[in-house]
Protein backbone atom coordinates (compact mmCIF):
# COMPACT_ATOMS: atom_id res chain seq x y z
CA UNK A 1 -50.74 20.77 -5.69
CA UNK A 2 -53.06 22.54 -3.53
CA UNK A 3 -52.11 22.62 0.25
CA UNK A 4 -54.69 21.19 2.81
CA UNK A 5 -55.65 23.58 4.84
CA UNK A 6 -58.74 21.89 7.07
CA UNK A 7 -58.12 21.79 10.16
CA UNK A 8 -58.37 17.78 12.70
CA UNK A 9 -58.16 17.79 16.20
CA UNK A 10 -54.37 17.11 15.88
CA UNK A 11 -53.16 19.37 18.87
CA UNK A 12 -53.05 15.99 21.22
CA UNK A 13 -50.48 14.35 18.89
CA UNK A 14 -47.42 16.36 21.06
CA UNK A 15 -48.74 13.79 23.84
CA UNK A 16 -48.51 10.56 21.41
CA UNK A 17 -46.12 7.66 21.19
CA UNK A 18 -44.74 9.19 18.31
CA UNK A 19 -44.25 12.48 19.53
CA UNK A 20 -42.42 10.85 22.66
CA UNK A 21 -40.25 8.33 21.12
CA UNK A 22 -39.98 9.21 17.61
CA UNK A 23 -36.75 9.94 15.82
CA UNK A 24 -37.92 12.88 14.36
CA UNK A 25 -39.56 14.15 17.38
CA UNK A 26 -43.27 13.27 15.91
CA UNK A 27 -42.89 17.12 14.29
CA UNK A 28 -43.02 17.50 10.39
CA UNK A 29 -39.74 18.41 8.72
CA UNK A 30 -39.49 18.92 4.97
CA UNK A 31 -43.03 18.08 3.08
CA UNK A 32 -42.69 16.24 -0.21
CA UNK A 33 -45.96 15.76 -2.66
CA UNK A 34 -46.48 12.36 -4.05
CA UNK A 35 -48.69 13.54 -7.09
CA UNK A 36 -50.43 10.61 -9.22
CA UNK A 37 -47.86 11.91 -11.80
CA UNK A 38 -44.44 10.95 -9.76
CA UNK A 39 -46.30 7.93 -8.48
CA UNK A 40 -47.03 6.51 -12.19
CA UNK A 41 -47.74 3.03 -11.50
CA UNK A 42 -49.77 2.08 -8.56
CA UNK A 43 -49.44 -1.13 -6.88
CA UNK A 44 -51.66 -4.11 -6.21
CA UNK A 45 -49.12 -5.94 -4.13
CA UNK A 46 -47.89 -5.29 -0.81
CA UNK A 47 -44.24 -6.81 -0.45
CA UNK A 48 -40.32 -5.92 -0.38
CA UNK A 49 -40.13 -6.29 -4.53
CA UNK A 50 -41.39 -2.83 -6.04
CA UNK A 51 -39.37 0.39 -6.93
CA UNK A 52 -39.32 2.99 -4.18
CA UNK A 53 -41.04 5.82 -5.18
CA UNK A 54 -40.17 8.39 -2.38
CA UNK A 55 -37.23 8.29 0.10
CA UNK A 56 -38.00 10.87 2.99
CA UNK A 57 -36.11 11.10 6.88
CA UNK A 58 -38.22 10.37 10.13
CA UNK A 59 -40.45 13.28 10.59
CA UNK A 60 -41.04 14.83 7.43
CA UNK A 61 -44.71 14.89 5.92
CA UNK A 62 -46.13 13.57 2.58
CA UNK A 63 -48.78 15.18 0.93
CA UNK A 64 -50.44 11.73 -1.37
CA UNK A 65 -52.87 11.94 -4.20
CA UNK A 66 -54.48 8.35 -3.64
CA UNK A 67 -57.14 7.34 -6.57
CA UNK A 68 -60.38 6.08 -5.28
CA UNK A 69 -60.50 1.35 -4.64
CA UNK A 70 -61.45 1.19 -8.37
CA UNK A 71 -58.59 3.45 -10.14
CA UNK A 72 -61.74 5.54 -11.33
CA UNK A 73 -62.62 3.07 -13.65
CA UNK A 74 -66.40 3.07 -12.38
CA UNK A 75 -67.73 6.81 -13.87
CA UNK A 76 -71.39 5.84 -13.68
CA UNK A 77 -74.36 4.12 -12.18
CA UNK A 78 -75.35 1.77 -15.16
CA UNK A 79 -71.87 0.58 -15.26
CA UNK A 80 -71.36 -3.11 -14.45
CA UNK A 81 -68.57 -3.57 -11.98
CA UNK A 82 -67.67 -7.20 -13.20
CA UNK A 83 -67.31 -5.95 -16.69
CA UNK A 84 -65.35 -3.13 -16.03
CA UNK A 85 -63.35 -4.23 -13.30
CA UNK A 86 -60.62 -7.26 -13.30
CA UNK A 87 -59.98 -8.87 -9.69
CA UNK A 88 -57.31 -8.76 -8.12
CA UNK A 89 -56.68 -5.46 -9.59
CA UNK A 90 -58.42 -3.73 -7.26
CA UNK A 91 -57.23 -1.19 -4.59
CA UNK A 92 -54.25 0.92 -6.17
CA UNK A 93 -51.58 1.76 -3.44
CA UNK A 94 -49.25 4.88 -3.56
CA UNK A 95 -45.98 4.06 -2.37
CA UNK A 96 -43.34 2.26 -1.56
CA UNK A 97 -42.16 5.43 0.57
CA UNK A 98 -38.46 4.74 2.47
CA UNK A 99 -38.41 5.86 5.57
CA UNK A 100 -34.48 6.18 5.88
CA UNK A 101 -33.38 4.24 9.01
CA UNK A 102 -35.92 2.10 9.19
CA UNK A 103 -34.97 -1.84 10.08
CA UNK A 104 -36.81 -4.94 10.84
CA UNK A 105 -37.72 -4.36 14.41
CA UNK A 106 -38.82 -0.78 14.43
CA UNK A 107 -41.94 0.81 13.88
CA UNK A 108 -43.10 3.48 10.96
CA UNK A 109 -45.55 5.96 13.01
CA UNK A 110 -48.01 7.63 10.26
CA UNK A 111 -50.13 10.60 11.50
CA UNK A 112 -52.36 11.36 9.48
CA UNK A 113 -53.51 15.05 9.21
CA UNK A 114 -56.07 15.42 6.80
CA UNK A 115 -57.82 14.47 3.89
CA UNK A 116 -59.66 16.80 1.85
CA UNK A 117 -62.04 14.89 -1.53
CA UNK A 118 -60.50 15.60 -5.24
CA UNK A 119 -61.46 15.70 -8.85
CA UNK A 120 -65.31 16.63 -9.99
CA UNK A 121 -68.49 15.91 -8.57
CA UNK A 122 -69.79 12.95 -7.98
CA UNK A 123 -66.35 12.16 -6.15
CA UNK A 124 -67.81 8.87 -4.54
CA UNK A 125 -68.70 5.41 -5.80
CA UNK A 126 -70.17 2.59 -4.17
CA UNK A 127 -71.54 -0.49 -5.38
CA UNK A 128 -72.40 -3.86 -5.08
CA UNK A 129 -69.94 -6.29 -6.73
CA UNK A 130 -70.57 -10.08 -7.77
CA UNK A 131 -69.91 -12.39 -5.25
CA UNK A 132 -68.40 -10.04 -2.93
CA UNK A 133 -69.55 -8.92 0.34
CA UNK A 134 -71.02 -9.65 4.09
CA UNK A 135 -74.69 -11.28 2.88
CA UNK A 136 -74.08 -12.97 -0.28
CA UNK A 137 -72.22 -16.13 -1.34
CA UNK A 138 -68.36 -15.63 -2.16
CA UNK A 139 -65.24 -17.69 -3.15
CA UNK A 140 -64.77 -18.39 0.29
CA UNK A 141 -68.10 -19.09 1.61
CA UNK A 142 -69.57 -21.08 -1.27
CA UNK A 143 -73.23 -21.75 -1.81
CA UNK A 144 -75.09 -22.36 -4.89
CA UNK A 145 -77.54 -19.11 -4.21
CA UNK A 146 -77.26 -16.69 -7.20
CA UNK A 147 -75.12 -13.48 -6.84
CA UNK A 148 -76.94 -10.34 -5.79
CA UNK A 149 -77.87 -8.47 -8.38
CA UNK A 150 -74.56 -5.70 -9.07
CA UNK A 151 -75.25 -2.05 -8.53
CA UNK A 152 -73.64 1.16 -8.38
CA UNK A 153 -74.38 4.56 -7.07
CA UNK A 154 -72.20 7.50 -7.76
CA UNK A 155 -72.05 10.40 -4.39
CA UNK A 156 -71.47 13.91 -4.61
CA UNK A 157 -69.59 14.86 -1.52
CA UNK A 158 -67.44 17.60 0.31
CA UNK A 159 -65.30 18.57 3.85
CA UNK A 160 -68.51 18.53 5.82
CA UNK A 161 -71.08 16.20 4.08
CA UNK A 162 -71.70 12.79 2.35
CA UNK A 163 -74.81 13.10 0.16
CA UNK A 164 -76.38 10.00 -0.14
CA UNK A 165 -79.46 10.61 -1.46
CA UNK A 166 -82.20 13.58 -1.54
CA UNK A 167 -83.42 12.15 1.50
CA UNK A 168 -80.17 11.01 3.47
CA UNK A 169 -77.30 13.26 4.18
CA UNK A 170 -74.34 11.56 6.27
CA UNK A 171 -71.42 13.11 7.86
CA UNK A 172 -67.66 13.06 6.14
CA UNK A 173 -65.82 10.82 8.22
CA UNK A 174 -62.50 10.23 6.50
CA UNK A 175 -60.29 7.22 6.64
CA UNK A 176 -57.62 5.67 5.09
CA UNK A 177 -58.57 1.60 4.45
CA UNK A 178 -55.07 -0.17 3.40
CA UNK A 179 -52.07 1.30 5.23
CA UNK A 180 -49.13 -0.82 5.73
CA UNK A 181 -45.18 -1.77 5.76
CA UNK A 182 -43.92 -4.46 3.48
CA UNK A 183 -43.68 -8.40 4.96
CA UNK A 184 -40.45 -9.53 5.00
CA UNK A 185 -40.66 -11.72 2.30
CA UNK A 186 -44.28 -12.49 0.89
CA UNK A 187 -45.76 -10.03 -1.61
CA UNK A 188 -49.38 -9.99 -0.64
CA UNK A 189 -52.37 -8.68 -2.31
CA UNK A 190 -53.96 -4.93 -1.25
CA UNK A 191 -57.09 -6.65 -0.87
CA UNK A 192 -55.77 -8.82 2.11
CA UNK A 193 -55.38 -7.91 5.44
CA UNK A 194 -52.72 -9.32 7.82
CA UNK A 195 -49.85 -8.74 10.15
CA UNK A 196 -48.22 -6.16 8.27
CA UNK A 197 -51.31 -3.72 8.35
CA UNK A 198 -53.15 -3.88 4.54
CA UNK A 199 -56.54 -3.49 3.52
CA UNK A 200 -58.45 -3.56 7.48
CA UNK A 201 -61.03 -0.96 6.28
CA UNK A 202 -60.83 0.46 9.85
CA UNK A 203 -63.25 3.77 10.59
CA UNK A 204 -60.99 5.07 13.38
CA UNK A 205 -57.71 5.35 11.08
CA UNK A 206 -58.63 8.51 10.01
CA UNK A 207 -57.44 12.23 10.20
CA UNK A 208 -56.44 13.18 14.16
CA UNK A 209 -54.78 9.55 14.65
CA UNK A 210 -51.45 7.78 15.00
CA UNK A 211 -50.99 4.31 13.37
CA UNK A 212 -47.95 2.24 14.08
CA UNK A 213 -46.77 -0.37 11.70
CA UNK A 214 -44.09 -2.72 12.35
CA UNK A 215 -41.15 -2.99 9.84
CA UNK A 216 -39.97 -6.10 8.67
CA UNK A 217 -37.87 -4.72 5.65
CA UNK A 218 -35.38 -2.13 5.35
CA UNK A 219 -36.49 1.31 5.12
CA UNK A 220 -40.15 -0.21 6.45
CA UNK A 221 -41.31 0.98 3.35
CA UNK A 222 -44.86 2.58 3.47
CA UNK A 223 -47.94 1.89 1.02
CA UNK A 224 -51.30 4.01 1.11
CA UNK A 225 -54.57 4.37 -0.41
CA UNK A 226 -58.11 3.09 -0.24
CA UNK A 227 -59.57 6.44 1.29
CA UNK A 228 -63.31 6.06 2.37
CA UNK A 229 -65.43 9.04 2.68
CA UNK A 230 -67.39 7.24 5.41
CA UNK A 231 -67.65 3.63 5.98
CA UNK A 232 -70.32 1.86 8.83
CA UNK A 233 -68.60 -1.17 10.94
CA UNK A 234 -68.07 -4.24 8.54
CA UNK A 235 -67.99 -2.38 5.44
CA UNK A 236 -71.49 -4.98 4.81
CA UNK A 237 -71.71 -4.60 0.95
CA UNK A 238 -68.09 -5.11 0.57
CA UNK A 239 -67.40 -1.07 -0.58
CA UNK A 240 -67.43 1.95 1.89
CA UNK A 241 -68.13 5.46 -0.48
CA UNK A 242 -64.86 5.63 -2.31
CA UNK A 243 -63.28 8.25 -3.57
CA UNK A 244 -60.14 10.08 -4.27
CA UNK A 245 -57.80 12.34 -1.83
CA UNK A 246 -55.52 14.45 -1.10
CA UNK A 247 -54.16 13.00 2.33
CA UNK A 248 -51.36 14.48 4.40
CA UNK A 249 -49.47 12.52 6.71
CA UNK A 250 -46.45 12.90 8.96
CA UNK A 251 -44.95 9.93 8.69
CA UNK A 252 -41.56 9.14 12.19
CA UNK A 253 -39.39 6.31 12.98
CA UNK A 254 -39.32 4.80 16.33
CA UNK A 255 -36.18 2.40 16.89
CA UNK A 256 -36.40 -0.81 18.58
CA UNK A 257 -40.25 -0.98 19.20
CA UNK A 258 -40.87 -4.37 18.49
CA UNK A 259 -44.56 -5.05 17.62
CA UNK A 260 -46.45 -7.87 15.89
CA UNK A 261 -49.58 -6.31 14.71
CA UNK A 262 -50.51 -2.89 13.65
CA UNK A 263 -51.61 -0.43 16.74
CA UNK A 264 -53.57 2.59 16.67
CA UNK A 265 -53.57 6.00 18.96
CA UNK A 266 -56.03 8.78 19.29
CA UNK A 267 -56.49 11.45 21.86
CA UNK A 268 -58.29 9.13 24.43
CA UNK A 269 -57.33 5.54 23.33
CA UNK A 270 -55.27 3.18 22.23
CA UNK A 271 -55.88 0.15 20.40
CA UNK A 272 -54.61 -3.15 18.74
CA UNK A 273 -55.90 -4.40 15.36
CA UNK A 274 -56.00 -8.22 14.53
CA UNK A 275 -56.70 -9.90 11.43
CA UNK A 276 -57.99 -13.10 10.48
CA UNK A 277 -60.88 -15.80 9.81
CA UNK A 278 -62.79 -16.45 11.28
CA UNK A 279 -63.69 -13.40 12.92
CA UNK A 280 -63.55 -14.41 15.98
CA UNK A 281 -59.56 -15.25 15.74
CA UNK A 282 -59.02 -11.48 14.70
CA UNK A 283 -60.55 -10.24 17.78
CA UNK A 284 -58.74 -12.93 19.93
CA UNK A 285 -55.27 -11.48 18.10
CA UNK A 286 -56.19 -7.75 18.76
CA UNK A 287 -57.27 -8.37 22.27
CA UNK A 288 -54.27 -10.44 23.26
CA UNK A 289 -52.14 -7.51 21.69
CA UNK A 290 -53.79 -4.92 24.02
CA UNK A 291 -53.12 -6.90 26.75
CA UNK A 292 -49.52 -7.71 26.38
CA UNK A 293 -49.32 -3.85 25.51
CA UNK A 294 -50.66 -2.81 28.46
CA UNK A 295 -48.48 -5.31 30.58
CA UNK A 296 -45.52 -4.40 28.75
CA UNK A 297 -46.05 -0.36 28.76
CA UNK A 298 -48.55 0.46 31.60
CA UNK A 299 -47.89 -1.00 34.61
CA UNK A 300 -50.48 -3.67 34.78
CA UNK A 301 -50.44 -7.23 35.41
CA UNK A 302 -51.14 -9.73 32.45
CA UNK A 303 -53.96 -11.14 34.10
CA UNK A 304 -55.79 -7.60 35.42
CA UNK A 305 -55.37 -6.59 32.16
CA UNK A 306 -57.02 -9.45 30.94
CA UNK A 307 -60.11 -9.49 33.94
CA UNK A 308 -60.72 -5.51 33.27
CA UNK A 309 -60.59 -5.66 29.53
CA UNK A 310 -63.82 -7.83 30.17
CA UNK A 311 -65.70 -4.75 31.95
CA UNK A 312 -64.19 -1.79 29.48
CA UNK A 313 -62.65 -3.00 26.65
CA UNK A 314 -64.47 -1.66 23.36
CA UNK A 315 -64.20 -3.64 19.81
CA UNK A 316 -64.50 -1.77 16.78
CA UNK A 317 -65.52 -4.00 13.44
CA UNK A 318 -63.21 -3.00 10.20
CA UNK A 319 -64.47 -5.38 7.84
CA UNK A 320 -65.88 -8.68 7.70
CA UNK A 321 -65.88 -9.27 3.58
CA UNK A 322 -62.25 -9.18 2.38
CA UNK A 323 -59.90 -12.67 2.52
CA UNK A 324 -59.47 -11.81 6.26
CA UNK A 325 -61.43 -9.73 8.67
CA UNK A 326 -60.07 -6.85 11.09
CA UNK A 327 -61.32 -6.21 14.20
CA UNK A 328 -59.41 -3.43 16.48
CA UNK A 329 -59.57 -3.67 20.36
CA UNK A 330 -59.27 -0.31 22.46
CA UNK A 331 -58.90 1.06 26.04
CA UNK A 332 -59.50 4.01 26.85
CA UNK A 333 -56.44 6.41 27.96
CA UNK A 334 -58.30 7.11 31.33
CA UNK A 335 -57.31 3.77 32.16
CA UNK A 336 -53.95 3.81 31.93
C-alpha cells in the first residue's frame, strides 16, 4: 500500500486531549494497513457482534482503505440508484479495530491524519436517491408528492480540487462521515446516527482533528468509512461526493474519561456532537454536552457557560436526512 505522504496542519495535536491524557502519549507507535483485502467483509451494522478484524495498542496508527457509501456499485451516470442499490446495505464500515485496554467508561481518541482519493478517475459519485433526502418526501416524513426524479453524477477529483463541473471547481475538503465505537448491546445500522458516534456526516471530522468516542464494549472497538470529498452543511440531497480513501489515523486510549456523546478537537475549538429528531433535540444534546464539558474541565460555572454560549457559541449542521440528524456545538479555545 502506498504511504500518505500529504501533509494536515497536525503539528497542534502535541497540545490535544489526546496527546495529554492518552495512554499512548497521543504519538503513533507501530502502523498496521487495513487493506480492503484483510478487511473482506464490510459491515452494515454497528454493534458488539462482528469478528474483530485488527487488534492494535493505544497509540499506534492504521492506515484504512474505506470503499466509497455505495461499495462502488454506482460506475455511471445513467445508472439508477434504486435498481442497483438495496437499502439498508448502504455505507460499508472497515473495522471492528480492538483497541487493547479499552473498557466501558473510557474513550477511543482517533486522529485522523490524512486522506488522500483512490482507484481511477472519476473517483466521486453523487446522486439523488428515491425518497431520500432534505426536500423530498421520505419514510419518515410521509406525503403523497412523487419522488424526485433519481440522478447521478460521477466527479473526477484529486489532493487539491473537487471538479464539479466545467464551470464549478470546489475545494477538497476531506472527512470521514460514520466513525464510531460499538453500543453496548444494540447492533445499529451505519446509516443511523446516535450516542455511540455513526453516520453524523460532520464537515469538521476531517484530516488535522481529534474525535473522541466513548466505549461501551470491551476493546471500544472502532468502525470507519463513509469518506466525503467535500460535503456543504446538511448533506441536502442526502449524498456528499463519495468516494474511496486511503485514510490514516492514530488511533489512543484515554482511561476513565467518561463521556456520553461523541466530542470533537481541532487547533482552536472544541466541540460536542448530538444526535436526534427533531433537529432541534440534537442541538439541545450537543449544547448541553459543551456546557457540562466546560463546567467539568474549564473552570466555568454551569450557568456562565450556559449565558456566554448564547453570545459565542457556533453550531455546525452534519446532516439533516438520515434516521437522526447531527448537529455539533463548538467554542472556541480562546475561551477557555
Amino acid at each position: 500500500m502506498e504511504m500518505i505522504t500529504r501533509s494536515y496542519p497536525n503539528n497542534w495535536v502535541t497540545d490535544s486531549i489526546m496527546y495529554k491524557r492518552g495512554v499512548g502519549g497521543g504519538s503513533s507507535g507501530v502502523t498496521h494497513l487495513l487493506t480492503e483485502e484483510k478487511q473482506g467483509t464490510f459491515h452494515y451494522t454497528i454493534g458488539p457482534y462482528s469478528e474483530p478484524v485488527l487488534h492494535i495498542n493505544p497509540g499506534d496508527r492504521v492506515v484504512v482503505e474505506t470503499l466509497d457509501a455505495f461499495e462502488g456499485k454506482i460506475t455511471s451516470e445513467s445508472d439508477v440508484p434504486s435498481e442497483i442499490l438495496a437499502m439498508p446495505w448502504l455505507n460499508p464500515q472497515c473495522g471492528p479495530i480492538m483497541v487493547e485496554g479499552a473498557v466501558k467508561g473510557d474513550v477511543l481518541a482517533v486522529h485522523i491524519e490524512a486522506m488522500a482519493p483512490r482507484g481511477p478517475q472519476p473517483r466521486g459519485t453523487c446522486c439523488m436517491i428515491k425518497e431520500f433526502g432534505g426536500l423530498t418526501g421520505t419514510y419518515y416524513t410521509a406525503t403523497l408528492n412523487e419522488p424526485l426524479p433519481e440522478k447521478v453524477r460521477k466527479i473526477n477529483l484529486d489532493e487539491e480540487h473537487v471538479y464539479w463541473s466545467d464551470r464549478i471547481t470546489l475545494p477538497y475538503k476531506p472527512h470521514i462521515g460514520t466513525l464510531s465505537c460499538s453500543p453496548e448491546i444494540d447492533s445499529i445500522n451505519s446509516l443511523t446516527p446516535d450516542n455511540h458516534g455513526g453516520n453524523m456526516d460532520l464537515p469538521d471530522m476531517g484530516p488535522g482533528t481529534v474525535t473522541y468516542l466513548p466505549v461501551r464494549a470491551p476493546g471500544g472497538r472502532l468502525f470507519i468509512g463513509d469518506a466525503h470529498a467535500c460535503q456543504g452543511d446538511g448533506e441536502v440531497c442526502g449524498v456528499a461526493v463519495e468516494y474511496p480513501t486511503t485514510t490514516t489515523i492514530t488511533v489512543d486510549l484515554i482511561k476513565g474519561w467518561q463521556i456520553e456523546w461523541p466530542r470533537l478537537e481541532a487547533d482552536d475549538f472544541i466541540m460536542t456532537i448530538g444526535s436526534s429528531r427533531p433537529l432541534e433535540d440534537a442541538t439541545r444534546i450537543a449544547y448541553r454536552e459543551l456546557v457540562r464539558w466546560m463546567a467539568a474541565e474549564y473552570g466555568y460555572d454551569q450557568w456562565d457557560a450556559y449565558m456566554m454560549l448564547s453570545q459565542c457559541g457556533k453550531v455546525r449542521l452534519g446532516n439533516f436526512v438520515d434516521p437522526k440528524y447531527t448537529i455539533g456545538a463548538a467554542v472556541p479555545k480562546k475561551y477557555l
